[in-house]
N, C-alpha and C. Protein backbone atom coordinates (compact mmCIF):
# COMPACT_ATOMS: atom_id res chain seq x y z
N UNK A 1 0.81 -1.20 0.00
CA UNK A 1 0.00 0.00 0.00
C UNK A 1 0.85 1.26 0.00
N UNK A 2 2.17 1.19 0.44
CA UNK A 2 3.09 2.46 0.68
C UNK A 2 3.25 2.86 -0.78
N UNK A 3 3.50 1.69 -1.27
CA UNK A 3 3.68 1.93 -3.07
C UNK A 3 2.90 3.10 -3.79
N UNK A 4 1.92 2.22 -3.54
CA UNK A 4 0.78 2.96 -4.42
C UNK A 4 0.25 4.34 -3.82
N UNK A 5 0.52 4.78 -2.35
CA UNK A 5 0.45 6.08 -2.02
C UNK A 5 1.94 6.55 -2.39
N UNK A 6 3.09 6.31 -2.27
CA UNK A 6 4.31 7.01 -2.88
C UNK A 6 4.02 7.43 -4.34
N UNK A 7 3.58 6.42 -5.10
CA UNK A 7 3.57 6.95 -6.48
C UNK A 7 2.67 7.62 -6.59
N UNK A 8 1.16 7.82 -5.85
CA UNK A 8 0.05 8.79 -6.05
C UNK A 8 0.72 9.76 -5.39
N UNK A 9 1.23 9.96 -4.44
CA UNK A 9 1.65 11.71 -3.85
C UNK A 9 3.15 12.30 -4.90
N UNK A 10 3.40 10.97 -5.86
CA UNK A 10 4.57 11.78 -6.61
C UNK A 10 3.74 12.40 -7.72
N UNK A 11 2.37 11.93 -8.49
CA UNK A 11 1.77 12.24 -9.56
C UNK A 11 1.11 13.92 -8.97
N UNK A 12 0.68 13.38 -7.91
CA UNK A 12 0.00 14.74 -7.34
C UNK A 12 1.00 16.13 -7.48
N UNK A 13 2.40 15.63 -6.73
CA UNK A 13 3.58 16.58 -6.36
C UNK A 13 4.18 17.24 -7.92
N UNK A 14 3.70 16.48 -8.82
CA UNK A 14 4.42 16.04 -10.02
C UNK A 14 3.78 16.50 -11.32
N UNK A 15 2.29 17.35 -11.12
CA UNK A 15 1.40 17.08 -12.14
C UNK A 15 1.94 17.84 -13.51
N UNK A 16 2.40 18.24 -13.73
CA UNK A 16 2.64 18.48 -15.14
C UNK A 16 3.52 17.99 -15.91
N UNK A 17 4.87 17.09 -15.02
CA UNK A 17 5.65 16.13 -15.82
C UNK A 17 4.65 15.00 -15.68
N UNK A 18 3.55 14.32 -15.12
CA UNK A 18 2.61 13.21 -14.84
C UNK A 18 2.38 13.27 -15.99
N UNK A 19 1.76 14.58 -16.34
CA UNK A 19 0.52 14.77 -17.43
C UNK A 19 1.25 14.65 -19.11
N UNK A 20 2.11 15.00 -18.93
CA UNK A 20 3.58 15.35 -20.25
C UNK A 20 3.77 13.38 -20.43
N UNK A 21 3.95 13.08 -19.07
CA UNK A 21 4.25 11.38 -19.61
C UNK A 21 3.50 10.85 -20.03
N UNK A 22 2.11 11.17 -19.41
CA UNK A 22 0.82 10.26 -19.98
C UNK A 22 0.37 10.56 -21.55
N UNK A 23 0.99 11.61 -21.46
CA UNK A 23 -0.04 12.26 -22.95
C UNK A 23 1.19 11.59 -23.99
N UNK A 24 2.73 11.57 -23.80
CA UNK A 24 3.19 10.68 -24.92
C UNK A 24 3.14 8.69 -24.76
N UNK A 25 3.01 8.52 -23.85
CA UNK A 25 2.31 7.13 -23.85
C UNK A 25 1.31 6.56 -24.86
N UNK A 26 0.51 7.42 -24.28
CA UNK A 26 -0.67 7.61 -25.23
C UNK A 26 -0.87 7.75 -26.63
N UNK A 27 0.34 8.62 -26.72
CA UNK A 27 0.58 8.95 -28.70
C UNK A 27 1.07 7.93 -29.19
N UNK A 28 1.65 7.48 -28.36
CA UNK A 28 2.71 6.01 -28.93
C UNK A 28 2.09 5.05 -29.25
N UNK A 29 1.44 4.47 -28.43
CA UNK A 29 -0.11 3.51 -28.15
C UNK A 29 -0.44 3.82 -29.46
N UNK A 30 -1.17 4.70 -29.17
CA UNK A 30 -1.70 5.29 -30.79
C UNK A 30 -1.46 5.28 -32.09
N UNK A 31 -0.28 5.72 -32.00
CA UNK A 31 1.01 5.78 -33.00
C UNK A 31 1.43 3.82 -33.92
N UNK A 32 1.71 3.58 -32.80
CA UNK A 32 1.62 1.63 -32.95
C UNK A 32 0.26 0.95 -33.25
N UNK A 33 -0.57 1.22 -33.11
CA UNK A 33 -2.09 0.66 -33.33
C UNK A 33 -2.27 0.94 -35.10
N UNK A 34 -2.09 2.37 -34.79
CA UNK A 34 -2.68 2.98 -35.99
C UNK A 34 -1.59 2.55 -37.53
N UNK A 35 -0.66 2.01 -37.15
CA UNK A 35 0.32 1.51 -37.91
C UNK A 35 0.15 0.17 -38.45
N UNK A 36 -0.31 -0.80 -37.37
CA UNK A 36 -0.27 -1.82 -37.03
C UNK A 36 -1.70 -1.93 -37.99
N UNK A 37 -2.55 -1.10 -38.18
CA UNK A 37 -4.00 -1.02 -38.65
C UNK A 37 -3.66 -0.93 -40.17
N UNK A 38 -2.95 -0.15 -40.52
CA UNK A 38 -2.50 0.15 -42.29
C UNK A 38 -1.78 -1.09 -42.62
N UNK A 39 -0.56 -1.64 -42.11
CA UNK A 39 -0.10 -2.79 -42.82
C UNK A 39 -0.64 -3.76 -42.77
N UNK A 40 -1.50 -3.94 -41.96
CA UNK A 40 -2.22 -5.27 -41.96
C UNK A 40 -3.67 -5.27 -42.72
N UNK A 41 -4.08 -4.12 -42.82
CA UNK A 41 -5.41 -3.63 -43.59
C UNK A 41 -5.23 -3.76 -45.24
N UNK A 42 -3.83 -3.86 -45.73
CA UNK A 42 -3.03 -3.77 -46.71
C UNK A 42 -3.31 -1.98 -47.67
N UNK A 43 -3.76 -1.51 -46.91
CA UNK A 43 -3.38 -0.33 -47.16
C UNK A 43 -1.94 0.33 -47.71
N UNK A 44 -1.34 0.08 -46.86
CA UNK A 44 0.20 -0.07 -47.35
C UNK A 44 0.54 -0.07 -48.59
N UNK A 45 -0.16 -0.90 -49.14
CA UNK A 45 -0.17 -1.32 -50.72
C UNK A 45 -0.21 -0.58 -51.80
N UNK A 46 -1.00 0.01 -51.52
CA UNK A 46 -1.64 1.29 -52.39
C UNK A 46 -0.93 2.61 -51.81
N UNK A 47 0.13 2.95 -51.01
CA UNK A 47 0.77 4.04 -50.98
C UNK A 47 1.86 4.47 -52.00
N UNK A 48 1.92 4.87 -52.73
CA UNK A 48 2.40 5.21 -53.90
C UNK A 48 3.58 6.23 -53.46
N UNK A 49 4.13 6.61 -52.28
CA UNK A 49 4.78 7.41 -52.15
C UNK A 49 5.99 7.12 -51.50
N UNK A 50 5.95 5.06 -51.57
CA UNK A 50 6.85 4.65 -50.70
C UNK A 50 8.06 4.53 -51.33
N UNK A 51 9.62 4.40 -51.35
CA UNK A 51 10.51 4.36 -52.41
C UNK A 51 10.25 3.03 -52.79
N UNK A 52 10.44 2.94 -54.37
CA UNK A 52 10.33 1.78 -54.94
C UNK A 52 9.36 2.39 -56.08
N UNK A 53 7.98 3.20 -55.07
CA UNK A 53 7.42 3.19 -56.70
C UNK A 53 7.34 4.23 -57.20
N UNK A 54 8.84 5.05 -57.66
CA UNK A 54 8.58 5.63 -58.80
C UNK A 54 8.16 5.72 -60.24
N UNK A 55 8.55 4.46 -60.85
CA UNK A 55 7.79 4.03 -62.18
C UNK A 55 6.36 4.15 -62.09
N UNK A 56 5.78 3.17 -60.96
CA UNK A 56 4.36 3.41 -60.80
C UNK A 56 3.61 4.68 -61.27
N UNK A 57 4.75 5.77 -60.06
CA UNK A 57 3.77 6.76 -59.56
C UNK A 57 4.31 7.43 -61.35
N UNK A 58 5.00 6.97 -61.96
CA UNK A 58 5.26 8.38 -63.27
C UNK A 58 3.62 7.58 -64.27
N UNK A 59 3.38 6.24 -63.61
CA UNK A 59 2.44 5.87 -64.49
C UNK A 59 1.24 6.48 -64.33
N UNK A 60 0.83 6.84 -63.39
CA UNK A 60 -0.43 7.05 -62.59
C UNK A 60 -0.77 8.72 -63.48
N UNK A 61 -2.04 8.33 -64.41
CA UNK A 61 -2.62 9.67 -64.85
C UNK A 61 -3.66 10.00 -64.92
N UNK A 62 -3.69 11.09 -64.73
CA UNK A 62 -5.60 11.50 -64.52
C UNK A 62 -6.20 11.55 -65.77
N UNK A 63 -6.79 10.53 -65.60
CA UNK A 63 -7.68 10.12 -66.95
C UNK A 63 -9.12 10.78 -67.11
N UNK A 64 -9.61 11.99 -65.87
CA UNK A 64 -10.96 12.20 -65.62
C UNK A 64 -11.12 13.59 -66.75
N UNK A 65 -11.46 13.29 -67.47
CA UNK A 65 -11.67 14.14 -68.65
C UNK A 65 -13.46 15.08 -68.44
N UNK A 66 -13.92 14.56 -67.01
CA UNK A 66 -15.11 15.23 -66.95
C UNK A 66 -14.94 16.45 -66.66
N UNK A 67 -15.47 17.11 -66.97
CA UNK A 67 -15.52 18.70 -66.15
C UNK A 67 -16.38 19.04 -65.67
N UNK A 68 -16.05 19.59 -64.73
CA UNK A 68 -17.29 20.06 -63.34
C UNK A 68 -18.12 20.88 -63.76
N UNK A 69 -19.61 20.58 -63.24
CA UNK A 69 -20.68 21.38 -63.67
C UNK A 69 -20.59 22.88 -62.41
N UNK A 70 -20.62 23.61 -63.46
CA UNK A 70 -20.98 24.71 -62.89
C UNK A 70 -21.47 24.93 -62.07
N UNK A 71 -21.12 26.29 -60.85
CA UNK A 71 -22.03 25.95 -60.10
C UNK A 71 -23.02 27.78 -59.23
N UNK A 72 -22.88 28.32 -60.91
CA UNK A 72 -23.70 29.21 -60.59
C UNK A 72 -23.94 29.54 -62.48
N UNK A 73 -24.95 30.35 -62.96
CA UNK A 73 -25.13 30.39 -64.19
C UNK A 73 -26.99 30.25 -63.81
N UNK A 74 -27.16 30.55 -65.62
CA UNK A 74 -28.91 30.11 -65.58
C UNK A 74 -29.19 28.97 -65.86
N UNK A 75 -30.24 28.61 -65.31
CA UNK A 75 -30.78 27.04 -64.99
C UNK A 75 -31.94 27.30 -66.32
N UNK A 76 -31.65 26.48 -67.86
CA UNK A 76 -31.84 26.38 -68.52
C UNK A 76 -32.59 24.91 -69.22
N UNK A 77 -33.31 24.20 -69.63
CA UNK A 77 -33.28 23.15 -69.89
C UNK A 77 -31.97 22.33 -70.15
N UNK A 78 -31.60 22.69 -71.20
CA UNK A 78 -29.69 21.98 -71.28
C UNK A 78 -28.90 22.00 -70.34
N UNK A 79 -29.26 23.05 -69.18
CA UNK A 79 -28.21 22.87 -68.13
C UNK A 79 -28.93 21.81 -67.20
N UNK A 80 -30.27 21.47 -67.11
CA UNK A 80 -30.75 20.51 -66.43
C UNK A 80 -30.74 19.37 -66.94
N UNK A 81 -30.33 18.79 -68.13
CA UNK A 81 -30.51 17.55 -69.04
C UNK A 81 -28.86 17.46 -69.22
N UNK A 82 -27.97 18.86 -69.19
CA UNK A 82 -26.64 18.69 -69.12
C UNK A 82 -26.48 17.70 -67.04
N UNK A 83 -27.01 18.51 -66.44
CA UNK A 83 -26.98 17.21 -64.94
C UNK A 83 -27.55 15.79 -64.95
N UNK A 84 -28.25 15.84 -65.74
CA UNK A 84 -29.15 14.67 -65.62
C UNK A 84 -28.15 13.59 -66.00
N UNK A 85 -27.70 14.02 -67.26
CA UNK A 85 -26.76 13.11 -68.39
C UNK A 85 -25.76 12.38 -66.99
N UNK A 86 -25.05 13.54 -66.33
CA UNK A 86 -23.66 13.33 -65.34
C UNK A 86 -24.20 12.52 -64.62
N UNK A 87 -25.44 12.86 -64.11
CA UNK A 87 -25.87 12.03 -62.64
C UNK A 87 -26.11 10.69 -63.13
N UNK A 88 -26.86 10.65 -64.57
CA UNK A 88 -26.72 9.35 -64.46
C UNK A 88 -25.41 8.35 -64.82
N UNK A 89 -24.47 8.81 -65.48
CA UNK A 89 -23.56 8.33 -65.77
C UNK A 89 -22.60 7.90 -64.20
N UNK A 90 -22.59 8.62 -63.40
CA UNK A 90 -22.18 8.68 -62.09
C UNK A 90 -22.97 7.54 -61.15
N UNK A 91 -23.86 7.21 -61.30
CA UNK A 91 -25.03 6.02 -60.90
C UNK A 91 -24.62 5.07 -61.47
N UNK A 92 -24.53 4.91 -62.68
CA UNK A 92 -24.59 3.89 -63.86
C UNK A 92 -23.24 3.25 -63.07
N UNK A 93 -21.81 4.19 -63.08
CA UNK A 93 -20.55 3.49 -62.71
C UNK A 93 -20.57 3.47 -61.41
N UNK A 94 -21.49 3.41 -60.34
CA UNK A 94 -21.28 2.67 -58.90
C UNK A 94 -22.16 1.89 -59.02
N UNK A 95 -23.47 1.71 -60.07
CA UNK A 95 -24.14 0.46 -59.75
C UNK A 95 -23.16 -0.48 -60.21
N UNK A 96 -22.54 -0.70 -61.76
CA UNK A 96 -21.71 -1.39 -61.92
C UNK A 96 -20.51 -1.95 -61.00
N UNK A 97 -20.32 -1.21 -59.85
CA UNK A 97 -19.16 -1.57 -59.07
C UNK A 97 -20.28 -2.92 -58.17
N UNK A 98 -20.70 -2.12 -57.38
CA UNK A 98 -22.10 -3.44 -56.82
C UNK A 98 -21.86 -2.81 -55.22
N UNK A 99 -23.17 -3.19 -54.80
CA UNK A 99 -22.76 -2.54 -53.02
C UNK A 99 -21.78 -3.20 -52.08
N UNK A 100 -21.92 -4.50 -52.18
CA UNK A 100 -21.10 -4.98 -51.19
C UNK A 100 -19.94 -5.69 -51.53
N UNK A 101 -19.29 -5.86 -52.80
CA UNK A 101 -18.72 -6.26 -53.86
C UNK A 101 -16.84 -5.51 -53.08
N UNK A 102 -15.93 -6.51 -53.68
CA UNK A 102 -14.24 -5.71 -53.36
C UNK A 102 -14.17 -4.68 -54.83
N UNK A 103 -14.52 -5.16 -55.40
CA UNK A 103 -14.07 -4.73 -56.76
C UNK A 103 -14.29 -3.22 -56.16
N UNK A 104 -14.83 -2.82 -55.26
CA UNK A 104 -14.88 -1.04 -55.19
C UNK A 104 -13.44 -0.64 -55.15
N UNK A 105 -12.32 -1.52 -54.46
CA UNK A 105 -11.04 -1.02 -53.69
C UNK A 105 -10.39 -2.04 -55.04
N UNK A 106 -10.99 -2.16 -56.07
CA UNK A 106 -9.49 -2.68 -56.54
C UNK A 106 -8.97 -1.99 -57.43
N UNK A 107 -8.07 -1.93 -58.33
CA UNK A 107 -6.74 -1.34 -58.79
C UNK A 107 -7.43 -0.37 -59.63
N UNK A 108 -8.23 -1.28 -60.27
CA UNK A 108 -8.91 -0.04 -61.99
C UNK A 108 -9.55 1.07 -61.10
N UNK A 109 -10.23 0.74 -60.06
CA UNK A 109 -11.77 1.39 -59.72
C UNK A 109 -11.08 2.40 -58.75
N UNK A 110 -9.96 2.44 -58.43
CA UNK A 110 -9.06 3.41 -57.73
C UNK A 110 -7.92 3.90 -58.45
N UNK A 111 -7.85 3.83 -59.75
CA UNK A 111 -7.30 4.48 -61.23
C UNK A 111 -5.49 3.99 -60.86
N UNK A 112 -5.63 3.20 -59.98
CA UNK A 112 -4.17 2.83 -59.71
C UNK A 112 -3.51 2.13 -61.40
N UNK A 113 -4.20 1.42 -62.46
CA UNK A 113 -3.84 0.59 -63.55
C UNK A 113 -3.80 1.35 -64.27
């Protein structure tokens, strides 16, 4: 019992180096989990910024040739049949992916190929 009151009257005597230790404990904890969560999640995988993949990353191009709808102007029939067209095309390629399906996270469908 002396223990555990010595070390409580040092935290008390002590509180702002207490508080300084606990709070990097804590980051570390954190720090290791949250690490431990990406390589094993295979996240990892898909980081493109790790050395090794420079070829990759010179491959990787933005292929999105859409252009963003406006987002002030007059609301015209063509500008409403111009949304319609996007929205559905934008529907069309996540029904094709499927709801509960991997293919959402794989290579094409995240423009990694």
């Amino acid at each position: 019992m002396s223990a555990i009151k010595n070390i409580r009257d040092f935290i008390v005597g002590h509180q702002l180096v207490s508080f300084v230790t606990l709070a990097l404990i804590v980051a570390i904890i954190m720090t290791v989990i949250s690490l431990r969560i990406y390589v094993t999640s295979g996240a990892i995988k898909l980081d493109l910024s790790r050395p090794g993949y420079e070829k990759v990353r010179q491959e990787v191009t933005n292929d999105n040739t859409t252009q963003p709808f406006p987002s002030s102007g007059t609301l015209t029939p063509a500008a409403i049949k111009d949304f319609r067209d996007r929205l559905n095309k934008q529907q069309n390629d996540l029904k094709a992916i499927g709801n509960f399906s991997d293919d959402g996270l794989s290579d094409s469908n995240l423009g990694l190929e």
